[in-house]
Protein backbone atom coordinates (compact mmCIF):
# COMPACT_ATOMS: atom_id res chain seq x y z
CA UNK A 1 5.67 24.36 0.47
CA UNK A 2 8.02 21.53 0.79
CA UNK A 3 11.20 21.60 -0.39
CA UNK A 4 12.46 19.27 -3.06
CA UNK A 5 15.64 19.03 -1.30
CA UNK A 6 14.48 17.16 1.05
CA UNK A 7 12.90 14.61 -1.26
CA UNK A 8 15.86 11.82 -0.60
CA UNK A 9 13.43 9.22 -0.89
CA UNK A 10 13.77 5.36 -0.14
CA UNK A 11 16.94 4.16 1.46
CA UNK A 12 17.72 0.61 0.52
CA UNK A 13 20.54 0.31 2.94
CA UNK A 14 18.24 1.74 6.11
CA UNK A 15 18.29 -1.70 7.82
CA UNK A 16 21.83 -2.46 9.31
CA UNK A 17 23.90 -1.06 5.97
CA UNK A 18 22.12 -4.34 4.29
CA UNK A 19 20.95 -3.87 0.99
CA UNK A 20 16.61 -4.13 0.61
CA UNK A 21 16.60 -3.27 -3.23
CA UNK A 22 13.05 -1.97 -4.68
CA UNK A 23 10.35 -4.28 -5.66
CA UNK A 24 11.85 -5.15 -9.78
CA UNK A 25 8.78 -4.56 -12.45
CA UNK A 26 8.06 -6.83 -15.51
CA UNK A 27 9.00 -5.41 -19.21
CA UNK A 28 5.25 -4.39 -19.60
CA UNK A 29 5.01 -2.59 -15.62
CA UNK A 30 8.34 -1.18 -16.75
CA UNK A 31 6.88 0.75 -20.06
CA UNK A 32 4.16 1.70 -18.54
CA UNK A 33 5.96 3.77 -15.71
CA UNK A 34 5.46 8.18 -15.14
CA UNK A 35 8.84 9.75 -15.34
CA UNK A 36 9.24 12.84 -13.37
CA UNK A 37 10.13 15.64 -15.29
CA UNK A 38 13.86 15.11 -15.10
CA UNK A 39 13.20 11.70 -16.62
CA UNK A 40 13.92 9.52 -13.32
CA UNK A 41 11.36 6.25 -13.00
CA UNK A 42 11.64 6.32 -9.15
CA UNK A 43 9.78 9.04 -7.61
CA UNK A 44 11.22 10.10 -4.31
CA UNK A 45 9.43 12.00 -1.57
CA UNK A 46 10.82 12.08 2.43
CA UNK A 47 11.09 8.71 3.85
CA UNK A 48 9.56 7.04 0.94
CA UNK A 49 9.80 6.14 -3.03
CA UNK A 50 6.89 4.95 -5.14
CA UNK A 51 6.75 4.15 -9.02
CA UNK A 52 3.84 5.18 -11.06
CA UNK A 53 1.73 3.41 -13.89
CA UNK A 54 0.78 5.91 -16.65
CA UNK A 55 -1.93 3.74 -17.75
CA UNK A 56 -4.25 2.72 -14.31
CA UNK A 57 -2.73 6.53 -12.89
CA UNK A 58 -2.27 4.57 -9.45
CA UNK A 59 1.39 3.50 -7.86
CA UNK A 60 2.80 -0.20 -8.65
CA UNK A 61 3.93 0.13 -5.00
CA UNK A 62 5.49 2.45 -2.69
CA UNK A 63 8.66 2.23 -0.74
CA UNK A 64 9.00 3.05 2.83
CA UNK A 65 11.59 3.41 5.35
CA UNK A 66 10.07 3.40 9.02
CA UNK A 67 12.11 4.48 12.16
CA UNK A 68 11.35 3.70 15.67
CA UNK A 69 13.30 5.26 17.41
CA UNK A 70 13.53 8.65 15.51
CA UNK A 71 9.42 8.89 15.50
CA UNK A 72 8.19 12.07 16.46
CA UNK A 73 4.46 13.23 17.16
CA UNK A 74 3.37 15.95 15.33
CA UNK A 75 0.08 17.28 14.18
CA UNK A 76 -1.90 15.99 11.16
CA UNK A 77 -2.58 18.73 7.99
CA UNK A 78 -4.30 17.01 4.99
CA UNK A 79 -3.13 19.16 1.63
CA UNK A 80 -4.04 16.61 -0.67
CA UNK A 81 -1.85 17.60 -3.71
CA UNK A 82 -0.72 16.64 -7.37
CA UNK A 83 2.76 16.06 -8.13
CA UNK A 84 4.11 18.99 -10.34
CA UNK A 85 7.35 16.54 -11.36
CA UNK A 86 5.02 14.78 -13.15
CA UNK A 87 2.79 14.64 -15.89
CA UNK A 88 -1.18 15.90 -15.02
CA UNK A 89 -2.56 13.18 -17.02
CA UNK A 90 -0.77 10.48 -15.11
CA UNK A 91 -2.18 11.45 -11.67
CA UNK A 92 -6.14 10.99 -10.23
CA UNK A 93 -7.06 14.07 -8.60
CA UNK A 94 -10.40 16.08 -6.95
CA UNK A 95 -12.06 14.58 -10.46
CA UNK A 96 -12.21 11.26 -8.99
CA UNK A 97 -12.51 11.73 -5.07
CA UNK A 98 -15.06 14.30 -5.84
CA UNK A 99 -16.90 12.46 -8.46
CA UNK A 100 -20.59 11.28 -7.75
CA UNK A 101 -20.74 7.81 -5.56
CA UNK A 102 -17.23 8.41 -4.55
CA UNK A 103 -17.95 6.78 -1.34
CA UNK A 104 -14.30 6.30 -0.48
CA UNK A 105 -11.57 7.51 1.35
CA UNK A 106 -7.87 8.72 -0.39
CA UNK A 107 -6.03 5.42 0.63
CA UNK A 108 -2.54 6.14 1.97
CA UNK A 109 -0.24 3.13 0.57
CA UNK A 110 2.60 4.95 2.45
CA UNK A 111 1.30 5.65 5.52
CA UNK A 112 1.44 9.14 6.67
CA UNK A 113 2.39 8.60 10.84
CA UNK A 114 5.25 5.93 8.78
CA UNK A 115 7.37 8.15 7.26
CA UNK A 116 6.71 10.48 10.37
CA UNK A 117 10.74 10.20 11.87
CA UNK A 118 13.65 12.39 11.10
CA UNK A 119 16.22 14.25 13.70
CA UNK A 120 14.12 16.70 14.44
CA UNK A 121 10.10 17.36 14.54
CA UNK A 122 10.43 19.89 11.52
CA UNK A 123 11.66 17.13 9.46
CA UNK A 124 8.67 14.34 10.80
CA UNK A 125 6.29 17.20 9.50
CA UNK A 126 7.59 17.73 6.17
CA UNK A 127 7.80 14.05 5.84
CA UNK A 128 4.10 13.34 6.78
CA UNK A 129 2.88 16.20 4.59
CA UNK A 130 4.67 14.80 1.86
CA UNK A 131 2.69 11.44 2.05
CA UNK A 132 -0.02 13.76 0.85
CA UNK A 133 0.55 13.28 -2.92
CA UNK A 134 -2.56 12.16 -4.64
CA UNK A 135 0.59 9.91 -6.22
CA UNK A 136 0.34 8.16 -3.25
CA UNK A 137 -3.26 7.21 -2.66
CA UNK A 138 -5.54 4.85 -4.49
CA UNK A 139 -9.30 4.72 -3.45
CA UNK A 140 -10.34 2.77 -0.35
CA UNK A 141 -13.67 2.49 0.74
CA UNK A 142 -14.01 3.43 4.21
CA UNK A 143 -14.41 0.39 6.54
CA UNK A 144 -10.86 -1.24 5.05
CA UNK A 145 -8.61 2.04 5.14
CA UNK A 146 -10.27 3.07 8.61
CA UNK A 147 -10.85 -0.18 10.53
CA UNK A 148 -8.87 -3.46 9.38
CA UNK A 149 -6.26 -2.18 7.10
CA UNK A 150 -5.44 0.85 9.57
CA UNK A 151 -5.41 -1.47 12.81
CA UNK A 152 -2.62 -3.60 10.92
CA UNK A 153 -0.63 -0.52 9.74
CA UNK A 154 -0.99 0.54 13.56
CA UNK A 155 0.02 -2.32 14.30
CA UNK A 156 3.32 -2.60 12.72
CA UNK A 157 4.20 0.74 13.46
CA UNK A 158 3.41 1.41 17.29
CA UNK A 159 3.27 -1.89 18.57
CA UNK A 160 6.34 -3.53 16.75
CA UNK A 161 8.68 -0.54 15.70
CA UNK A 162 8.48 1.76 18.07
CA UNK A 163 8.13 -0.11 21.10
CA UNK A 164 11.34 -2.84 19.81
CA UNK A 165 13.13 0.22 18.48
CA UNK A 166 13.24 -0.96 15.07
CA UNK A 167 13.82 0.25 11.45
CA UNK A 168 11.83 -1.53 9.02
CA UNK A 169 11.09 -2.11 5.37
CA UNK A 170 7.56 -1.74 4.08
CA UNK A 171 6.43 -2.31 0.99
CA UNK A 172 2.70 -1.48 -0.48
CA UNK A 173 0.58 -1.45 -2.92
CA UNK A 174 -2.70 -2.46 -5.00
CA UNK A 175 -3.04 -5.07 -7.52
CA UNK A 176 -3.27 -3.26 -10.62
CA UNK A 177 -5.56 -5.82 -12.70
CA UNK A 178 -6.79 -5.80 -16.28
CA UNK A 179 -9.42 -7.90 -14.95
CA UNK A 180 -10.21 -4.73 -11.94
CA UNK A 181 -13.98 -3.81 -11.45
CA UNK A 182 -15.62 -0.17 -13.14
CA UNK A 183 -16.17 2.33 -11.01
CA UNK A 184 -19.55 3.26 -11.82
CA UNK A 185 -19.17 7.02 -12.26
CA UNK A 186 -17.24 7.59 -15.63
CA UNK A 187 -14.55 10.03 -15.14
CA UNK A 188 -13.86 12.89 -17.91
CA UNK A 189 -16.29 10.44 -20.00
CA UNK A 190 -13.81 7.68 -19.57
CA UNK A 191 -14.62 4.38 -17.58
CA UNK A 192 -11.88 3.92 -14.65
CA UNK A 193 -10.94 0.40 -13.02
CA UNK A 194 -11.08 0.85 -9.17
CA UNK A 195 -8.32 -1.92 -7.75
CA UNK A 196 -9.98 -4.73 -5.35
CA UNK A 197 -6.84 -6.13 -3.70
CA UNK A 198 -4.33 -4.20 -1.62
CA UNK A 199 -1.03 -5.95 -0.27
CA UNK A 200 1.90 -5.26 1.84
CA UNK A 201 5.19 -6.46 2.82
CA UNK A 202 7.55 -5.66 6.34
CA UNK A 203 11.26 -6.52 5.39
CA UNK A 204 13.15 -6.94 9.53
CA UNK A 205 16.01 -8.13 10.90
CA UNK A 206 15.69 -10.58 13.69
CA UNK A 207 18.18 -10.98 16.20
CA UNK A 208 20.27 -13.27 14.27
CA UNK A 209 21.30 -10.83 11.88
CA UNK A 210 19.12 -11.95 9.09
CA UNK A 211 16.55 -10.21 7.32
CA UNK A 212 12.84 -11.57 7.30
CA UNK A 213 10.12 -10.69 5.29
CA UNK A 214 6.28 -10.79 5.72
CA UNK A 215 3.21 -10.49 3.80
CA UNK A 216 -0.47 -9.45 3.61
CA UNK A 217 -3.16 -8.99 1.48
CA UNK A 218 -6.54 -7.86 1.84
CA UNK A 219 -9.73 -7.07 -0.58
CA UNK A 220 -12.95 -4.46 -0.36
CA UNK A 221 -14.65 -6.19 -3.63
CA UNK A 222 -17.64 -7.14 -1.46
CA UNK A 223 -17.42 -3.25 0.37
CA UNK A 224 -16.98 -1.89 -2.90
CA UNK A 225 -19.91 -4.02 -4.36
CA UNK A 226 -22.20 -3.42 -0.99
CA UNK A 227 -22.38 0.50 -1.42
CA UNK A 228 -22.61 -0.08 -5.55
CA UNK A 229 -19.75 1.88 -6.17
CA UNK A 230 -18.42 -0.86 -8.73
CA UNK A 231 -19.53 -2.39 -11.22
CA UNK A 232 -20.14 -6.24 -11.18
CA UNK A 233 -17.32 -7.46 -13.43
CA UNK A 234 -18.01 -10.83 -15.81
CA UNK A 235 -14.38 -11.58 -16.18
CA UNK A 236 -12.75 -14.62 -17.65
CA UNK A 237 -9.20 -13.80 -15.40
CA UNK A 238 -9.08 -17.14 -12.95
CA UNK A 239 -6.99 -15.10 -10.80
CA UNK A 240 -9.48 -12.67 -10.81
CA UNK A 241 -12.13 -14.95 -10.11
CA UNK A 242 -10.56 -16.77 -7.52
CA UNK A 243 -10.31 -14.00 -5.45
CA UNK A 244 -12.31 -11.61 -6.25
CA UNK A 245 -15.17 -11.64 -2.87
CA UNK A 246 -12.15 -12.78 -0.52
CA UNK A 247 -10.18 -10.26 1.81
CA UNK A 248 -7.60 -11.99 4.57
CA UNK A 249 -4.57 -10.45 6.26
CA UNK A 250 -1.26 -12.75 5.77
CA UNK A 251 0.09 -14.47 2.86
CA UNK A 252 2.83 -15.77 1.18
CA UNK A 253 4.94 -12.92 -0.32
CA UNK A 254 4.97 -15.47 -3.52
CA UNK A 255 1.57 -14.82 -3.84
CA UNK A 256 2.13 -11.05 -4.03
CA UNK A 257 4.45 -11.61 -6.35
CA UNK A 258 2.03 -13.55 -9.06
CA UNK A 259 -0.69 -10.96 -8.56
CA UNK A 260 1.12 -7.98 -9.32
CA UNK A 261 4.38 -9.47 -11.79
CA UNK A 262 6.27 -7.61 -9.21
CA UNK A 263 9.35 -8.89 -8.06
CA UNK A 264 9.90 -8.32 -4.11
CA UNK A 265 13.33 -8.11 -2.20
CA UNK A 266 14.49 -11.55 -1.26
CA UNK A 267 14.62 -12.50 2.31
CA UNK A 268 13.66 -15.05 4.54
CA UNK A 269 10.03 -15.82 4.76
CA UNK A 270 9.07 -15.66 8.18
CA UNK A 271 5.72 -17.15 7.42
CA UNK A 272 5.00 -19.87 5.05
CA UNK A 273 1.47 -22.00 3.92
CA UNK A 274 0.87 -24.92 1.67
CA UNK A 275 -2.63 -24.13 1.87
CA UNK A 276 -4.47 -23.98 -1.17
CA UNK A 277 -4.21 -20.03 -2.17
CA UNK A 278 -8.35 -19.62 -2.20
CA UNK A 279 -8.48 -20.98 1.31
CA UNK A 280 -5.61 -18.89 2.46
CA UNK A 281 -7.62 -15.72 1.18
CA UNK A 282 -11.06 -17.21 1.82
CA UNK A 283 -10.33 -17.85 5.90
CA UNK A 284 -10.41 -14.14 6.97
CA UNK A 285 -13.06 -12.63 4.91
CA UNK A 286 -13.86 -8.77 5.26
CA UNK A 287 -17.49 -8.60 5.75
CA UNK A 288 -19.48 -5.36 5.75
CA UNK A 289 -21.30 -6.78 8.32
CA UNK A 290 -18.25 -7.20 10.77
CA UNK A 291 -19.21 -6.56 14.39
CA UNK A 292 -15.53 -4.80 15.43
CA UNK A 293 -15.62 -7.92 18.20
CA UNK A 294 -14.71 -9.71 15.02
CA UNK A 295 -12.33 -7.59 13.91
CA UNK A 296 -10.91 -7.51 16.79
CA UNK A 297 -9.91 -11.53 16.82
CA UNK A 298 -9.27 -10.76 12.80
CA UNK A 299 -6.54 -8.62 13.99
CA UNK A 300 -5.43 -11.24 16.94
CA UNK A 301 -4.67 -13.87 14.11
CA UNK A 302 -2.16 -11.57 12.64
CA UNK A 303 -0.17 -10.36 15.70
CA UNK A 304 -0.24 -14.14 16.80
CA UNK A 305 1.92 -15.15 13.15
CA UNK A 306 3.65 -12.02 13.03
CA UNK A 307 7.02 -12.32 14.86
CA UNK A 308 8.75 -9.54 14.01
């Protein structure tokens, strides 16, 4: 058992003693949050904060603080758990990841090897078991949260901040749509919207001093659809419809921002495109078909625009 002591949660001055505030909600994300049962909105774990909608029973986002230099390998021990803070009806559990054509995986948004730092190993293992929260997952299906998805999170954190030493900002989270897809197995006799979009967002600071920020977004509507484990949605939501059979990997972080009505921490943009937004989304499509050659060059485009 973990103790709650050690739930400090996000750090928003973890880059430099500059401040990288949480992601602000709208009025409606706002009333629809799950207060712990001291009444606080943020939920804190080690390493990482999330905030919870009562009504889709999936995070708005989670918060994460990521250390390069403090990393430390330890072993992986899945205990996926609910969250006795909060509220039982506010949290998916075994009823949906157990449920008939529940072909998907329990999607980290915080990352388990992410929050995996601390002074000592006891601390990195306390922190990655505590990414095992049923809080903190939201169904993927398999080829995104193994292959694609995975390879960029690997990216970020092995490639970039542990090999340049840095701490980093991320930021993830679905898109939590009225306009969402059915998953096809009611749950409790109650239909449940399974989210289609994913995003993330890596806050740095270059060698200038300043802090950047990135952004990414990718879909598994057409995974999701290929194994029928949604329901093909008629939906009059444009912004539904405009992206719902498109997956890519970067993207404005203004674009986040209109498909969840979150607000993200301001920094410098360190990528930008006047593209039309369908194109942007369109380019980089996940296919279930993907030979991993593909995914492969998929994967090269990103590194190539990261610069962090």
């Amino acid at each position: 058992m973990i103790s709650e002591k050690l739930f400090q949660g996000y750090d928003e001055k973890f880059i430099s003693n500059q401040t990288v505030p949480l992601p602000n909600l709208s009025s409606e994300q706002n009333d629809d949050l799950v207060l712990d049962d001291e009444g606080n909105k943020v939920i804190k774990y080690i390493n990482y904060s999330l905030q919870q909608s009562a009504s889709h029973k999936f995070p708005f986002y989670t918060a994460t603080n990521i250390d390069g230099i403090q990393f430390k390998k330890v072993p992986r021990k899945d205990n996926w758990r609910k969250d006795t803070r909060l509220s039982q009806e506010f949290q998916w559990g075994k009823e949906l990841y157990s449920a008939p054509k529940s072909d998907f995986d329990k999607g980290h948004m915080t990352k388990r090897e992410d929050v995996q730092w601390g002074e000592t190993s006891g601390i990195a293992l306390n922190a990655a078991n505590s990414t095992f929260y049923y809080t903190n997952a939201v169904p993927q299906h398999k080829d995104l949260n193994r292959d694609i998805w995975r390879s960029l999170e690997d990216y970020i954190l092995h490639t970039e901040t542990k090999q340049n030493e840095l701490r980093i900002c991320v930021f993830t989270g679905p898109v939590l749509l009225s306009s969402n897809p059915y998953f096809v197995t009611p749950i409790n006799g109650k239909q449940i919207q399974i989210p289609s979009l994913f995003w993330k967002v890596v806050i740095f600071q270059k060698e200038d001093g300043n802090l950047y920020r990135v952004g990414f977004m990718m879909s598994q509507n057409k995974l999701l659809q290929e194994n029928h484990i949604i329901e093909e949605l008629e939906s009059e939501d444009q912004i539904f419809n405009q992206f719902k059979d498109a997956g890519t990997y970067q993207v404005n972080v203004s674009l986040i921002e209109e498909m969840t009505g979150l607000e993200i921490p301001n920094a410098i943009d360190s990528y930008n495109d006047t593209r039309n937004k369908k194109l942007v989304l369109k380019e980089i499509d996940i296919d279930p078909e993907l030979e991993s050659d593909s995914i492969e060059y998929q994967l090269g485009f990103i590194i190539e625009n990261l610069n962090l």
